[in-house]
N, C-alpha and C. Protein backbone atom coordinates (compact mmCIF):
# COMPACT_ATOMS: atom_id res chain seq x y z
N UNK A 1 21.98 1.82 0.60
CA UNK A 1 21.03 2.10 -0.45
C UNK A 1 21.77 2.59 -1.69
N UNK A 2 21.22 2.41 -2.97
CA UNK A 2 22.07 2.76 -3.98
C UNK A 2 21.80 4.51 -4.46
N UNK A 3 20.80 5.14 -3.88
CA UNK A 3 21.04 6.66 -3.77
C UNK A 3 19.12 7.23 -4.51
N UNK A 4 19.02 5.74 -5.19
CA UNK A 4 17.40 6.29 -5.66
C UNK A 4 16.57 6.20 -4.41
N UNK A 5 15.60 7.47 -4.61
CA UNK A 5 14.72 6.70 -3.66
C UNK A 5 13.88 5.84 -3.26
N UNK A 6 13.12 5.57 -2.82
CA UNK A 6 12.20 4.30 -2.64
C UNK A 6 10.96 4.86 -3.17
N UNK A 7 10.03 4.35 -3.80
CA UNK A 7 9.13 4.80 -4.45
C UNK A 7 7.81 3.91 -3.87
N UNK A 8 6.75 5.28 -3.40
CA UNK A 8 5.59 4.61 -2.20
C UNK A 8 4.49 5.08 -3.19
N UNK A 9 3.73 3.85 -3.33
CA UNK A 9 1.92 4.36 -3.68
C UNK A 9 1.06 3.79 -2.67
N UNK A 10 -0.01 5.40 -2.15
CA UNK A 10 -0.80 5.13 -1.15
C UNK A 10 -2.43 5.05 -1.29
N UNK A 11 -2.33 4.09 -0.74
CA UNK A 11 -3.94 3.27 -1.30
C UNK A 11 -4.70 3.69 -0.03
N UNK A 12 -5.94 4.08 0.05
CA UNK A 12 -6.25 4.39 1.53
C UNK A 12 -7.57 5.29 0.83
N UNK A 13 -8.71 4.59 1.21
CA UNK A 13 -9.96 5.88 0.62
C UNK A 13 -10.31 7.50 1.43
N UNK A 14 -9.82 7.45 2.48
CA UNK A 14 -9.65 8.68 3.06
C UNK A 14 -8.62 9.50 2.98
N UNK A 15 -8.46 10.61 1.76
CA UNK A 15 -8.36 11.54 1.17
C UNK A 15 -7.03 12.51 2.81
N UNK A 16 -7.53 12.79 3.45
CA UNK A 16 -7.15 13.10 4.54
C UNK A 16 -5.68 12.55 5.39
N UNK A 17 -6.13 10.79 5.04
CA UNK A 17 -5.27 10.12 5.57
C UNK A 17 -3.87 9.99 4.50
N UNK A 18 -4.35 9.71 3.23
CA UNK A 18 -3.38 9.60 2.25
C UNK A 18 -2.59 11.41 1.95
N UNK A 19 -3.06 12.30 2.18
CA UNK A 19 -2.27 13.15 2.12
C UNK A 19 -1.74 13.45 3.25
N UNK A 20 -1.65 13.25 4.70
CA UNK A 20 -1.27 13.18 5.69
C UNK A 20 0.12 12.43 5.52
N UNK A 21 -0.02 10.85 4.90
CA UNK A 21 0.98 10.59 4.37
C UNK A 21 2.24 10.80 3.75
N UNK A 22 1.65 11.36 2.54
CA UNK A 22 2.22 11.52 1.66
C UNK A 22 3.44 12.63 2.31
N UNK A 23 2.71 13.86 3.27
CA UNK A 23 3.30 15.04 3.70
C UNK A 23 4.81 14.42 4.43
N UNK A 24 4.14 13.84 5.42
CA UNK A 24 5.18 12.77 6.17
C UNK A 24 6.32 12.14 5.27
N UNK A 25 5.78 11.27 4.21
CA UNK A 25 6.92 10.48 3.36
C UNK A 25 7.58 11.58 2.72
N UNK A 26 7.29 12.03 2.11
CA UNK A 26 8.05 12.93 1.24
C UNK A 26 8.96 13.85 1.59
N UNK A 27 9.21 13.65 2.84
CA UNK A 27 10.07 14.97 4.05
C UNK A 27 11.05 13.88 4.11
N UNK A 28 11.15 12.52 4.35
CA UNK A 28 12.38 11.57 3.66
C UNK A 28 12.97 11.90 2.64
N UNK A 29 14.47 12.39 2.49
CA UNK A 29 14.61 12.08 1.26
C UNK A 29 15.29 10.89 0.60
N UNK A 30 14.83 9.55 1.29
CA UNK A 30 15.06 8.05 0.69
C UNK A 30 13.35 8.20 0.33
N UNK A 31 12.71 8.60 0.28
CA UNK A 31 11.44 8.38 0.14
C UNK A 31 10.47 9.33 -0.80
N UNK A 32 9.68 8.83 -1.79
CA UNK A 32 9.16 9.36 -3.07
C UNK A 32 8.03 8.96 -2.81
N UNK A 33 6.82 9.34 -2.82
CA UNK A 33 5.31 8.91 -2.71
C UNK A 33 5.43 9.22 -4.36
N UNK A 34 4.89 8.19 -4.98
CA UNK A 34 4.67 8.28 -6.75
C UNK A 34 3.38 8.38 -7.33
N UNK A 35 2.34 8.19 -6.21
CA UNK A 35 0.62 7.77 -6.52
C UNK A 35 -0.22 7.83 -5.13
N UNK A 36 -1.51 8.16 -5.42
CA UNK A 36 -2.42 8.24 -5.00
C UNK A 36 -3.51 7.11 -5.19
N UNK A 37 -4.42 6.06 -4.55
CA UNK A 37 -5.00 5.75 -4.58
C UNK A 37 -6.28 5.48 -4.07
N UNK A 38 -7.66 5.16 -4.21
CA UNK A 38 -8.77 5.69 -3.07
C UNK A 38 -9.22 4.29 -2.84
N UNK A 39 -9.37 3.38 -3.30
CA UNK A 39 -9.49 1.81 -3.89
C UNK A 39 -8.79 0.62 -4.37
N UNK A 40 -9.46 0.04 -3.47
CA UNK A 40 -8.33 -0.91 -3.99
C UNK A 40 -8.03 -1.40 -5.97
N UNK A 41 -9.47 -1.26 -6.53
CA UNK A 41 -8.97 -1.51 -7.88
C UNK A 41 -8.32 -0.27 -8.45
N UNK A 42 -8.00 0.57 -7.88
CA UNK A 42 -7.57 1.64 -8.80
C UNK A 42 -5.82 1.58 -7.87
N UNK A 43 -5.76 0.78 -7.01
CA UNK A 43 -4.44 0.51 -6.60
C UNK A 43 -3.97 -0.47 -7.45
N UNK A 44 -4.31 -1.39 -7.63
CA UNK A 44 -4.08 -2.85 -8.57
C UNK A 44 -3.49 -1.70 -10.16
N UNK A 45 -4.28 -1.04 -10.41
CA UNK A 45 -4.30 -0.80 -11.86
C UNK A 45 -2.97 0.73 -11.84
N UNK A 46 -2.50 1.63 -11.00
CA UNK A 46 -1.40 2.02 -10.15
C UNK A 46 -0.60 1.63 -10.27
N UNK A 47 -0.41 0.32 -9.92
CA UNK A 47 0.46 -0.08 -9.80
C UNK A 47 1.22 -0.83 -10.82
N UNK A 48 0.28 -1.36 -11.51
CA UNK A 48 0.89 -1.64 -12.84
C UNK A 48 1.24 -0.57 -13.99
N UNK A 49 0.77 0.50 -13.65
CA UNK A 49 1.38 1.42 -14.23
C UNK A 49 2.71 2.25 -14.07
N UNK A 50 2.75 2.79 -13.00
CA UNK A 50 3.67 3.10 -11.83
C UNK A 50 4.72 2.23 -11.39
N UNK A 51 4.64 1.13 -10.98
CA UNK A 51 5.59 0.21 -10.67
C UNK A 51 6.13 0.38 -9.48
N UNK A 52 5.57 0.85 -8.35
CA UNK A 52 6.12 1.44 -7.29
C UNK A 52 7.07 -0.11 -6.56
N UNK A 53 8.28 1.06 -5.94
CA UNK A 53 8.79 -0.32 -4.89
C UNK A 53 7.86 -0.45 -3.63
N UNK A 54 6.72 -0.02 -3.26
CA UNK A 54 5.85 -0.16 -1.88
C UNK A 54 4.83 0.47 -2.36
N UNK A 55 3.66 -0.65 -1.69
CA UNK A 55 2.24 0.12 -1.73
C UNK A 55 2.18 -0.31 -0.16
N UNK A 56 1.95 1.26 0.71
CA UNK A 56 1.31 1.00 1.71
C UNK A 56 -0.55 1.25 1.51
N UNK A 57 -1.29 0.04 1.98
CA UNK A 57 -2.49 0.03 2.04
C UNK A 57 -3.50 -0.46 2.97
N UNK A 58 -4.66 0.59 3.28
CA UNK A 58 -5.29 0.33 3.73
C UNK A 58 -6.44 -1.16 3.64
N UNK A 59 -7.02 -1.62 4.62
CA UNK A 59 -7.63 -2.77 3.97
C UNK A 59 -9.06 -2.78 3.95
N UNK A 60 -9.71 -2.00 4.74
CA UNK A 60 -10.92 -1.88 4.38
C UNK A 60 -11.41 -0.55 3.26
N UNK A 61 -11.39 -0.89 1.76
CA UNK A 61 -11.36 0.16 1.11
C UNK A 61 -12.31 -0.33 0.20
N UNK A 62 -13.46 0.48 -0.37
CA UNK A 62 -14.92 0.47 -1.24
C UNK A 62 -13.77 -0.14 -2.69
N UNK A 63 -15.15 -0.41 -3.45
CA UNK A 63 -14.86 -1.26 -4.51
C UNK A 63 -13.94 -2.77 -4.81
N UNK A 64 -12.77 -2.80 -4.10
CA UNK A 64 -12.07 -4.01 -3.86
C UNK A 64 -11.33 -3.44 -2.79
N UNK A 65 -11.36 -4.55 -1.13
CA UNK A 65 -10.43 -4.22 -0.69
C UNK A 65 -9.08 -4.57 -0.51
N UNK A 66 -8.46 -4.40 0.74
CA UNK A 66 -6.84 -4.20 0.76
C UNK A 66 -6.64 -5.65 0.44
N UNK A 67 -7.28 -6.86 0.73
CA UNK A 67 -6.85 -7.99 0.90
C UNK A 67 -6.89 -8.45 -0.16
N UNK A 68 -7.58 -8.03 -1.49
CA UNK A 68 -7.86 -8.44 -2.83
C UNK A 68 -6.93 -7.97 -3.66
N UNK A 69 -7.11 -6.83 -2.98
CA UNK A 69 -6.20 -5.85 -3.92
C UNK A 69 -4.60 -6.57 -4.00
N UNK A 70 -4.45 -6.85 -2.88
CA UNK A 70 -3.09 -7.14 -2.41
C UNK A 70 -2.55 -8.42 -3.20
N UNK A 71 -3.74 -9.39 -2.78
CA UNK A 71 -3.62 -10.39 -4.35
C UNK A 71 -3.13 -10.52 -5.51
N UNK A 72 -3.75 -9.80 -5.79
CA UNK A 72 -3.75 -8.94 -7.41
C UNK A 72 -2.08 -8.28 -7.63
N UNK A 73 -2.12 -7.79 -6.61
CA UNK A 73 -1.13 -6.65 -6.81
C UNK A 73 0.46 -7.61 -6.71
N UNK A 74 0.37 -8.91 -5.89
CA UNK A 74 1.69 -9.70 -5.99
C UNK A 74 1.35 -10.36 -7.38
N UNK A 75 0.54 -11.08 -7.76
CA UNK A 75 0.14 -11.76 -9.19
C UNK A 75 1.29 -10.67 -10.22
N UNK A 76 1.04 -9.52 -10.14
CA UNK A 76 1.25 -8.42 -11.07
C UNK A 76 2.81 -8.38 -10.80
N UNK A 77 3.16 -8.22 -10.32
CA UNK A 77 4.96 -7.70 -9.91
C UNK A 77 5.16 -8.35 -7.71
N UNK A 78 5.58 -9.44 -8.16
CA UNK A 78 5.98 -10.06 -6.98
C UNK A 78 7.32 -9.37 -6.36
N UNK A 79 7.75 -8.06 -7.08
CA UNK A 79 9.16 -7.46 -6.63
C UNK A 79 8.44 -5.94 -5.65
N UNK A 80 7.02 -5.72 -6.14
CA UNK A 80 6.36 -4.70 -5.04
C UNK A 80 5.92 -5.55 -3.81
N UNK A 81 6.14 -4.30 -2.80
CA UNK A 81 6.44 -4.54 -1.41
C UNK A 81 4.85 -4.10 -1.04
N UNK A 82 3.96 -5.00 -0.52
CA UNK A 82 2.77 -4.18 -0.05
C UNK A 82 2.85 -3.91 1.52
N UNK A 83 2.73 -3.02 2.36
CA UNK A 83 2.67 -2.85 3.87
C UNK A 83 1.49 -2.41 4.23
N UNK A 84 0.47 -3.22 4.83
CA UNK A 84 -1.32 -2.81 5.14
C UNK A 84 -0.86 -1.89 6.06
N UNK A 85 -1.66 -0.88 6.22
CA UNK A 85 -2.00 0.13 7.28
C UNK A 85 -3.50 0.20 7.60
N UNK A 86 -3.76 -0.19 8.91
CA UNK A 86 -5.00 -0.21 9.12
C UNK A 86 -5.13 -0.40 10.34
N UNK A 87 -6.89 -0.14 10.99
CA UNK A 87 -7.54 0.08 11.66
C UNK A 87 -7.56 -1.36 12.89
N UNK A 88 -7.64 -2.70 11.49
CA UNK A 88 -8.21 -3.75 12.04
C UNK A 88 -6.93 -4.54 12.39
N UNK A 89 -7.23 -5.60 13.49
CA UNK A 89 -5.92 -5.87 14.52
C UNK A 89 -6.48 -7.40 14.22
N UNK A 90 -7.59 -8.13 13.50
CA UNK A 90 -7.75 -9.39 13.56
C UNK A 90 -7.00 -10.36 12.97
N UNK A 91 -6.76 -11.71 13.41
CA UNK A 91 -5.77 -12.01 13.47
C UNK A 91 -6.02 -12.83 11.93
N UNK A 92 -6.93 -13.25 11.29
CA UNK A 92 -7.73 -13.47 10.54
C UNK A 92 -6.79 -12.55 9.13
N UNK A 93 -6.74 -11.33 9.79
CA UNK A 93 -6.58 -10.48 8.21
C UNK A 93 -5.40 -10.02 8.53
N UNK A 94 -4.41 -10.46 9.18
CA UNK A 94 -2.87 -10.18 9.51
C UNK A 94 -2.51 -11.85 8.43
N UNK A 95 -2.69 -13.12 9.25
CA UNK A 95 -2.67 -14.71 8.60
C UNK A 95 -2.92 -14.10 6.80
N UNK A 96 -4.47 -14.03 6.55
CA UNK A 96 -4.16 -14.23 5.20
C UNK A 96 -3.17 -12.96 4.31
N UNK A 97 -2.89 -11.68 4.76
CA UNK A 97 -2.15 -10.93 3.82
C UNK A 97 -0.85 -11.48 4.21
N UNK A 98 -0.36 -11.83 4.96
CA UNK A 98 1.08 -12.59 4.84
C UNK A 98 1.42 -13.69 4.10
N UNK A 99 0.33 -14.72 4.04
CA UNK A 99 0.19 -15.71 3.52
C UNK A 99 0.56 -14.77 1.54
N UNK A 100 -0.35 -14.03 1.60
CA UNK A 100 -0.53 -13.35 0.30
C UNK A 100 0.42 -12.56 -0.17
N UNK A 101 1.58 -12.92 0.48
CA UNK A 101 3.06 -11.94 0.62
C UNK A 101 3.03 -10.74 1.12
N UNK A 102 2.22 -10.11 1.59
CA UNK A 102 2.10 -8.55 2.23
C UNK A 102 3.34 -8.82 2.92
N UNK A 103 4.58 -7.85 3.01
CA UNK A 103 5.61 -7.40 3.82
C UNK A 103 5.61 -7.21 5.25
N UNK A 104 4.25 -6.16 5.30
CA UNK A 104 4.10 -6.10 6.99
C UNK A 104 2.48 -5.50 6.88
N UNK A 105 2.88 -5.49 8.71
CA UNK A 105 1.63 -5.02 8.54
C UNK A 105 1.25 -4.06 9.89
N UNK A 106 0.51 -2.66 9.86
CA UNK A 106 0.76 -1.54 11.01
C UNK A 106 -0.20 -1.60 11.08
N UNK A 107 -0.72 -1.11 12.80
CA UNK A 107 -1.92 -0.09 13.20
C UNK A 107 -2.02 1.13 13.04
N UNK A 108 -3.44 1.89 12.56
CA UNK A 108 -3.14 2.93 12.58
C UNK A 108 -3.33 3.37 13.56
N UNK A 109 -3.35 2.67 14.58
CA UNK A 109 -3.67 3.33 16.17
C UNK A 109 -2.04 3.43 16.79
């Protein structure tokens, strides 16, 4: 690594879960949480501000979710890394965010 750290914005509408996160990442020190997000459009718009090297995101999230968002969010800077974190294991919404360049993709189980 060249000594910066990696810079994470966390998209995830449960408040709980994203600072749970954040607590975790930030005890890395290759690792910088730079943003908060509750939605997916307010991740899209994050991120173009911010410029993070990773958005980990949730995919079922109010207003636009992870899978739209995620869209959006390669359209914008194809050099951010998105990694879904989520609930849902269908195989349906693993196919299209890869297809959509998502990096990876976790359970939160």
């Amino acid at each position: 690594m060249n000594g910066r750290a990696i810079t994470i914005l966390l998209a995830d509408d449960h408040s709980i879960v994203r600072q749970g996160l954040a607590k975790l990442l930030d005890g890395d020190g290759n690792l910088c949480v730079i943003g908060e997000a509750r939605n997916g459009k307010e991740a899209v718009s994050k991120v173009e501000e911010l410029k993070p090297d990773v958005v980990l995101m949730d995919i079922a999230m109010p207003i636009l979710n992870g899978i739209e968002a995620t869209r959006q969010i390669k359209k914008l800077n194809r050099n951010t890394k998105v990694t879904i974190l989520s609930m849902h294991s269908n195989d349906w919404f693993i196919s299209e965010l890869f297809s959509l360049g998502a990096s990876g993709y976790l359970l939160k189980n």
